[in-house]
N, C-alpha and C. Protein backbone atom coordinates (compact mmCIF):
# COMPACT_ATOMS: atom_id res chain seq x y z
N UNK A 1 12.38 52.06 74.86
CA UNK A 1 11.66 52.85 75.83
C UNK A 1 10.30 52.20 76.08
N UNK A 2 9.65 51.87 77.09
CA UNK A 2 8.83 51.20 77.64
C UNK A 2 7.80 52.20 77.51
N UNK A 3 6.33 51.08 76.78
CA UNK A 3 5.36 52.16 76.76
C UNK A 3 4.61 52.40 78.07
N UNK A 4 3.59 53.43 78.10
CA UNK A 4 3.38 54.26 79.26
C UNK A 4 1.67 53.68 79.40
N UNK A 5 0.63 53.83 79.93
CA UNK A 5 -0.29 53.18 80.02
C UNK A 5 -1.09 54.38 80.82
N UNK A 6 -2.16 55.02 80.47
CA UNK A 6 -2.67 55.85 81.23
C UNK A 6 -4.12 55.52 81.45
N UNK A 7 -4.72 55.26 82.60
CA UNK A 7 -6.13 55.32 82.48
C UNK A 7 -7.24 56.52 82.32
N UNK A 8 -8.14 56.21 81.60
CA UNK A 8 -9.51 57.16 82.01
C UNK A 8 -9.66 57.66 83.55
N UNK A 9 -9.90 59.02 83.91
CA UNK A 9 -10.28 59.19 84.59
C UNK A 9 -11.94 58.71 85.55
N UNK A 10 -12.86 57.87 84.49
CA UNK A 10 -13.88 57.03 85.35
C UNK A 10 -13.07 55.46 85.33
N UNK A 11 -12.35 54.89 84.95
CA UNK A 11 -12.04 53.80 85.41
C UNK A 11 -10.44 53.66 86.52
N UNK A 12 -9.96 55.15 86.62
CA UNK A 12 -9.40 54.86 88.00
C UNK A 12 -10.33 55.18 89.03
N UNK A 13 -11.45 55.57 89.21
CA UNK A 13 -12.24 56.06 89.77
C UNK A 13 -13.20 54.83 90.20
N UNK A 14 -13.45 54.05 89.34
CA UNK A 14 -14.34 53.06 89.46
C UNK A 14 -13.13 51.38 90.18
N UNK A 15 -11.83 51.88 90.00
CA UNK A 15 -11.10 50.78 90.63
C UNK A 15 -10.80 51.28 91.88
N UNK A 16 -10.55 52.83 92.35
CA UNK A 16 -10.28 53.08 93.64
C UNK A 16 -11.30 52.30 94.71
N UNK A 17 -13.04 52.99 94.05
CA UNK A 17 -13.93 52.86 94.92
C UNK A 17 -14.26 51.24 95.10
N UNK A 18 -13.32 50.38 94.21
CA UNK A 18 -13.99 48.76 94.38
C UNK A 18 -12.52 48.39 95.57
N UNK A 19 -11.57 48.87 95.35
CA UNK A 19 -10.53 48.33 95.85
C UNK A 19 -9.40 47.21 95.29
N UNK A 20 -9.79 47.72 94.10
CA UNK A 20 -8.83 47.00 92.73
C UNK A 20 -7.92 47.67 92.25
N UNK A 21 -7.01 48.81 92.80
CA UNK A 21 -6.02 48.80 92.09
C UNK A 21 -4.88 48.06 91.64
N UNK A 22 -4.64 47.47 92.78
CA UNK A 22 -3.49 46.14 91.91
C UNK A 22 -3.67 45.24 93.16
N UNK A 23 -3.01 43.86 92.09
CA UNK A 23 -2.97 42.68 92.85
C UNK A 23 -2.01 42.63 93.97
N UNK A 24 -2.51 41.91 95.29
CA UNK A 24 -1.34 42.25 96.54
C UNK A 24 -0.52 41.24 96.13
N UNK A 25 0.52 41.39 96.26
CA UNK A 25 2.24 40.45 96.41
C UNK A 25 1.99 39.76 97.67
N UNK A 26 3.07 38.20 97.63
CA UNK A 26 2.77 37.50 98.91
C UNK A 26 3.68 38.37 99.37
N UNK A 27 3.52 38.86 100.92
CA UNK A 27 4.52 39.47 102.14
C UNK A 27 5.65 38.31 101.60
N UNK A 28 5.52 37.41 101.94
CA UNK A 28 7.25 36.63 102.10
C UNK A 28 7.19 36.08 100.76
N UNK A 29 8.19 36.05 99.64
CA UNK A 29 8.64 35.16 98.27
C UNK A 29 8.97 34.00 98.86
N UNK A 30 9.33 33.80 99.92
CA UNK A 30 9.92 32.64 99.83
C UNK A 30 8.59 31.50 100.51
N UNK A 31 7.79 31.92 100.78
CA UNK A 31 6.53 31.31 101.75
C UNK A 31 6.04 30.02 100.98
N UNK A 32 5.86 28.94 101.24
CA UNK A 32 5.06 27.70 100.24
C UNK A 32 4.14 28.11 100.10
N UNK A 33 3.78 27.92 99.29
CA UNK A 33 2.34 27.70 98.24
C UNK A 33 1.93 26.51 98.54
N UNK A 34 0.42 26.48 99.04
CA UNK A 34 -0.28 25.57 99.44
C UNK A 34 -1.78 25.50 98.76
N UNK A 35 -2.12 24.57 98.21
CA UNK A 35 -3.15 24.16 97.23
C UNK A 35 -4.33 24.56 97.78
N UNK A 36 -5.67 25.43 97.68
CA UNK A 36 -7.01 25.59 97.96
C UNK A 36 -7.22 24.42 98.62
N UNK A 37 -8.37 25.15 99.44
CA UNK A 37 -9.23 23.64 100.57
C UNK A 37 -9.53 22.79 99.62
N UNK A 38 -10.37 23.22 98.55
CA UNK A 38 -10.83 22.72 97.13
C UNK A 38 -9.58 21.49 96.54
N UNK A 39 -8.65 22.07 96.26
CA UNK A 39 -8.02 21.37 95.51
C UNK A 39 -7.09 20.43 96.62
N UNK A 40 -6.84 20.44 97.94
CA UNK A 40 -6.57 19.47 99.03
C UNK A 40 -7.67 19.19 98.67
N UNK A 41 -8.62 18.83 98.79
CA UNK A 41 -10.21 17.57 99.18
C UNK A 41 -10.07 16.99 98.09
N UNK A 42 -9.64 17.57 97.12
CA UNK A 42 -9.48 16.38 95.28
C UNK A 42 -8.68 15.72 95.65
N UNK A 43 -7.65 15.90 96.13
CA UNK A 43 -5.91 15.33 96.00
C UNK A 43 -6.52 14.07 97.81
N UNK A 44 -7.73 14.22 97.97
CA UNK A 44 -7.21 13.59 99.18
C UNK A 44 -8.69 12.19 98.64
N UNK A 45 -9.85 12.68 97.71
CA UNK A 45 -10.30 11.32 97.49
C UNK A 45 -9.93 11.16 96.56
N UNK A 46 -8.60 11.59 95.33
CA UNK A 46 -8.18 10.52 94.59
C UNK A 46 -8.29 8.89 95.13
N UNK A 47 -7.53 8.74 95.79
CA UNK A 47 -7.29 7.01 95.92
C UNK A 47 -8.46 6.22 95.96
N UNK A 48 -9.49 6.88 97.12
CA UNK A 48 -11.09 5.91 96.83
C UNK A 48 -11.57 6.32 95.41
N UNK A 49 -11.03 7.08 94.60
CA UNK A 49 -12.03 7.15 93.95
C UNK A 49 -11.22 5.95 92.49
N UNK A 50 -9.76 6.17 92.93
CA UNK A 50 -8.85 5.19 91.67
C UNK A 50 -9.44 4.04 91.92
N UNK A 51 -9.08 3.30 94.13
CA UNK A 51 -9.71 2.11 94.21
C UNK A 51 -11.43 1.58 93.72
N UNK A 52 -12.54 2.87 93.55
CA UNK A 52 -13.54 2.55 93.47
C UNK A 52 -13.50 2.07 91.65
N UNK A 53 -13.22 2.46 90.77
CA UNK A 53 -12.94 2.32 89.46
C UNK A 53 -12.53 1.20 89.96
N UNK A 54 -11.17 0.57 90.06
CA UNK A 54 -10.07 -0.70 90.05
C UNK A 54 -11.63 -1.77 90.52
N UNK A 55 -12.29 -1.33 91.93
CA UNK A 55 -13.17 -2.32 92.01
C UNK A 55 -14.18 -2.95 90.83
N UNK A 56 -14.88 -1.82 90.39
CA UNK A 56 -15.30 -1.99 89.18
C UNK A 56 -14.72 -2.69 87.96
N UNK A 57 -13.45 -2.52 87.82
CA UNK A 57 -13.26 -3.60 86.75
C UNK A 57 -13.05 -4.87 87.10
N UNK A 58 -12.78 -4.68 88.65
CA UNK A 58 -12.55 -5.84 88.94
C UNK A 58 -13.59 -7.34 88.68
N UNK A 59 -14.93 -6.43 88.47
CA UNK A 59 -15.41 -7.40 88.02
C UNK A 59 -15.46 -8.23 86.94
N UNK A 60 -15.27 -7.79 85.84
CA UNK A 60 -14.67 -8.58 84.79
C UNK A 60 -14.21 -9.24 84.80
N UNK A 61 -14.31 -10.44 83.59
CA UNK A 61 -13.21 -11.13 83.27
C UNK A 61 -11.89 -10.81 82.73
N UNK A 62 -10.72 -11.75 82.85
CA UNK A 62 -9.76 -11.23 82.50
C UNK A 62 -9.66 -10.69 80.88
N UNK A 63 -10.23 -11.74 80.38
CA UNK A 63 -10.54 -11.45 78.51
C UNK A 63 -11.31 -10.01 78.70
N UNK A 64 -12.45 -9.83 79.09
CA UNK A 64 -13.01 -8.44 79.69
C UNK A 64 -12.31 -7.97 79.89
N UNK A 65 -11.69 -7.97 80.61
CA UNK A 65 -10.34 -6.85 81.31
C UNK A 65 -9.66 -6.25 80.38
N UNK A 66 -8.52 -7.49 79.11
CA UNK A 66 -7.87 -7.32 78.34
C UNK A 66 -8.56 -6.15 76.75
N UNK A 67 -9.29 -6.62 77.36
CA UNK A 67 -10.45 -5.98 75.74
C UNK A 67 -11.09 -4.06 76.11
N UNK A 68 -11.74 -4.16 77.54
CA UNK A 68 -11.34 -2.78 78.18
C UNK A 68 -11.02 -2.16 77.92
N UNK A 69 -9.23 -2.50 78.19
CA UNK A 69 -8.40 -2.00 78.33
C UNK A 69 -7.50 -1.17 76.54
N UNK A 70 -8.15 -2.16 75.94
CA UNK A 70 -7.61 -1.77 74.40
C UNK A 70 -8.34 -0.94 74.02
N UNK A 71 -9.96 -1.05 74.85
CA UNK A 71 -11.07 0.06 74.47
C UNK A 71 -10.13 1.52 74.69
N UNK A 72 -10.12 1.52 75.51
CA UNK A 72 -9.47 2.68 76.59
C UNK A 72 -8.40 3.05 75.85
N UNK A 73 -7.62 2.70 75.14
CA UNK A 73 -6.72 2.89 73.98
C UNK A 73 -7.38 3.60 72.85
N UNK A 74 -8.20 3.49 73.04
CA UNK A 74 -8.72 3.29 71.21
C UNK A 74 -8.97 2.80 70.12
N UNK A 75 -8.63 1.98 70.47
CA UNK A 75 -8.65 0.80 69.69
C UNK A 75 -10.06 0.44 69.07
N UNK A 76 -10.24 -0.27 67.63
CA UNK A 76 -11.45 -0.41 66.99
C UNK A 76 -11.44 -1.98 67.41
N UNK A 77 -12.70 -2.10 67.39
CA UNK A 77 -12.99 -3.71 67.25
C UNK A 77 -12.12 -5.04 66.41
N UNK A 78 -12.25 -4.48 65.11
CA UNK A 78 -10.94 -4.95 64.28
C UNK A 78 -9.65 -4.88 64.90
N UNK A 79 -9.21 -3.94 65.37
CA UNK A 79 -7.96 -3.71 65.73
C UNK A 79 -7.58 -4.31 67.30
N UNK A 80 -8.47 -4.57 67.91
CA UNK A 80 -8.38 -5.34 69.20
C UNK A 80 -8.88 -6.85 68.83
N UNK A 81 -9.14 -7.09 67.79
CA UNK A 81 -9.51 -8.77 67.49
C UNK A 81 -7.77 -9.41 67.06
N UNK A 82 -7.20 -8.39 66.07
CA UNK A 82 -5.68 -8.64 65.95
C UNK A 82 -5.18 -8.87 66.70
N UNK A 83 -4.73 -7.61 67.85
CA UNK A 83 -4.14 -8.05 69.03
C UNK A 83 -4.38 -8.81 69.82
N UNK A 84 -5.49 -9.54 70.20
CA UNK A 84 -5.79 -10.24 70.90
C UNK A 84 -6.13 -11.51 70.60
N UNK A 85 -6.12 -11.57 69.38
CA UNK A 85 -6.46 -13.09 68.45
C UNK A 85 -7.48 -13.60 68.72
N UNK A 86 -9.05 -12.72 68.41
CA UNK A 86 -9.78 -13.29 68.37
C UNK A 86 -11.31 -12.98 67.38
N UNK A 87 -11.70 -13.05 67.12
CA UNK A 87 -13.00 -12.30 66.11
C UNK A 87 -13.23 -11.07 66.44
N UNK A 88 -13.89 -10.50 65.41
CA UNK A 88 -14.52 -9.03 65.50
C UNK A 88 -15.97 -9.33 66.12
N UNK A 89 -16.58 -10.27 65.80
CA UNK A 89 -17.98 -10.86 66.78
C UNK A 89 -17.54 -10.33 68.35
N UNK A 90 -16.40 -11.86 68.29
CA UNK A 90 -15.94 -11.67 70.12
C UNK A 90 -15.68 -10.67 70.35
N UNK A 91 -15.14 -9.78 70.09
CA UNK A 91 -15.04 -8.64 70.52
C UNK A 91 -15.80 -7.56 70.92
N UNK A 92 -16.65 -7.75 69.76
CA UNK A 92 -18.40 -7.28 70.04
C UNK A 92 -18.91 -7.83 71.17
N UNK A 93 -18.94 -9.41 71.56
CA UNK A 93 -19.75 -9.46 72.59
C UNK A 93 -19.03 -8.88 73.99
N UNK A 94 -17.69 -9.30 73.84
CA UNK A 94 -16.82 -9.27 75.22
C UNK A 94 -17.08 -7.74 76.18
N UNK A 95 -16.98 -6.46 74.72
CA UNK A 95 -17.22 -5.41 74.82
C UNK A 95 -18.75 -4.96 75.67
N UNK A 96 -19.91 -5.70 74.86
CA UNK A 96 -21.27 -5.88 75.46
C UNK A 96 -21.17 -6.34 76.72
N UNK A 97 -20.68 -7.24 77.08
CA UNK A 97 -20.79 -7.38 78.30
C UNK A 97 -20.11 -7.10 79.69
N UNK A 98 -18.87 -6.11 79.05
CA UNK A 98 -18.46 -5.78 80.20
C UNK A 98 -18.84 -4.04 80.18
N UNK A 99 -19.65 -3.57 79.05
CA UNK A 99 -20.60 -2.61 79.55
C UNK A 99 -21.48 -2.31 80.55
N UNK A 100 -22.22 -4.08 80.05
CA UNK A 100 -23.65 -4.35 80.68
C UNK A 100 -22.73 -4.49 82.19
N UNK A 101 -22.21 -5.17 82.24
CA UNK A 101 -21.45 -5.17 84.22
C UNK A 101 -21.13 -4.23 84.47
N UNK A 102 -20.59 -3.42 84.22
CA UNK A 102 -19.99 -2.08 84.50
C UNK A 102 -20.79 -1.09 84.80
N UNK A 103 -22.19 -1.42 83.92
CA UNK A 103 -23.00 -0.33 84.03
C UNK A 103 -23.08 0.75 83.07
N UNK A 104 -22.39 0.48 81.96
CA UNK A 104 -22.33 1.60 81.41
C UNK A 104 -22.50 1.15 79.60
N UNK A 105 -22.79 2.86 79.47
CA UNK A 105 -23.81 2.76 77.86
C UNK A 105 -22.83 3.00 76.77
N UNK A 106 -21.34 3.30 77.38
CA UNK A 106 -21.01 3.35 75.23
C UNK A 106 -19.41 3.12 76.14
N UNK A 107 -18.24 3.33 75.27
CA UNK A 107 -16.64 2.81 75.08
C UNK A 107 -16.24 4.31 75.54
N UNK A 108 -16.95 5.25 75.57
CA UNK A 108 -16.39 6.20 76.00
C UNK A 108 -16.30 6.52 77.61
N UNK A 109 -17.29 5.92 78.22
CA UNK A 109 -17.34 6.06 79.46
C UNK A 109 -16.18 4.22 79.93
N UNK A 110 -16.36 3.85 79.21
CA UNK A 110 -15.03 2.32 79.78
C UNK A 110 -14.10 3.30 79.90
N UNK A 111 -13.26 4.09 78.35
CA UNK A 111 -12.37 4.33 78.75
C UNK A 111 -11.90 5.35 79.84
N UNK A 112 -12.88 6.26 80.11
CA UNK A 112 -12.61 6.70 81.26
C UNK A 112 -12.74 6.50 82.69
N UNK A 113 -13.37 5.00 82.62
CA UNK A 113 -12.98 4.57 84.15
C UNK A 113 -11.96 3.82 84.06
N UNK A 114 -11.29 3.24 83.14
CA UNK A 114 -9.97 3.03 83.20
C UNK A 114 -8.91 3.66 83.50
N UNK A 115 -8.94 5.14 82.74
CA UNK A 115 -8.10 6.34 82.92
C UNK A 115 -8.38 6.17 85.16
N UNK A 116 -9.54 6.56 85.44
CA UNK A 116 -10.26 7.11 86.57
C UNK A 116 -9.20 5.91 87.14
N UNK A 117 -9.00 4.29 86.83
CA UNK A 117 -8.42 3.57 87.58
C UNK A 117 -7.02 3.63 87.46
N UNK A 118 -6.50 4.62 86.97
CA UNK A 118 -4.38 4.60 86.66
C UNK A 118 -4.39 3.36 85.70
N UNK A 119 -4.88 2.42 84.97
CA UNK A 119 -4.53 2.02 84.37
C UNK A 119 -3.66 1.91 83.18
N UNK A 120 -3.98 3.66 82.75
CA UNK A 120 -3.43 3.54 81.31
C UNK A 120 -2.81 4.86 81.58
């Protein structure tokens, strides 16, 4: 048996006078659903905003690129010198400097203009 739900007499009172008694149903079920102006204007500068990232790395070098990109993983310094066969120094600098080009102050913001570029 389904329980029963009764309100206070000041809070049906206080939903009549706002015009909240219940949520309206769409007229037609079968009608598309179409995304907020809001959320069309996201869905429509995705691409400049993937291509504006992609430009950005584009500046890098490819070793830059490759090292990035492991940032953006997660990857530790150690653990991207393995894969990539090369020092934990190099890695340090490669990292430094495709900050300093990029513009940016720590591995957390690389990896999210990578994400920002579909890369990963």
């Amino acid at each position: 048996m389904p329980a029963t739900f009764r309100q206070s007499a000041p809070v049906s009172r206080a939903r009549s006078a706002s015009g909240a008694s219940r949520a309206a149903a769409p007229s037609d079920p079968n009608a598309e659903i179409r995304p907020s102006a809001p959320a069309a204007a996201a869905e429509r500068r995705q691409p400049s905003r993937i291509d504006a990232a992609r430009r950005l790395l584009g500046e890098l070098t490819d070793r830059e690129h490759e090292v990035v990109l492991a940032v953006a993983r997660g990857l530790s310094n150690r653990q991207i010198g393995r894969e990539l066969s090369m020092t934990e120094t190099t890695v340090k600098a490669h990292v430094s400097r495709a900050l300093a080009k990029l513009r940016l102050s720590n591995r957390v913001q690389a990896a999210v203009l990578v994400h920002e570029a579909a890369l990963l």
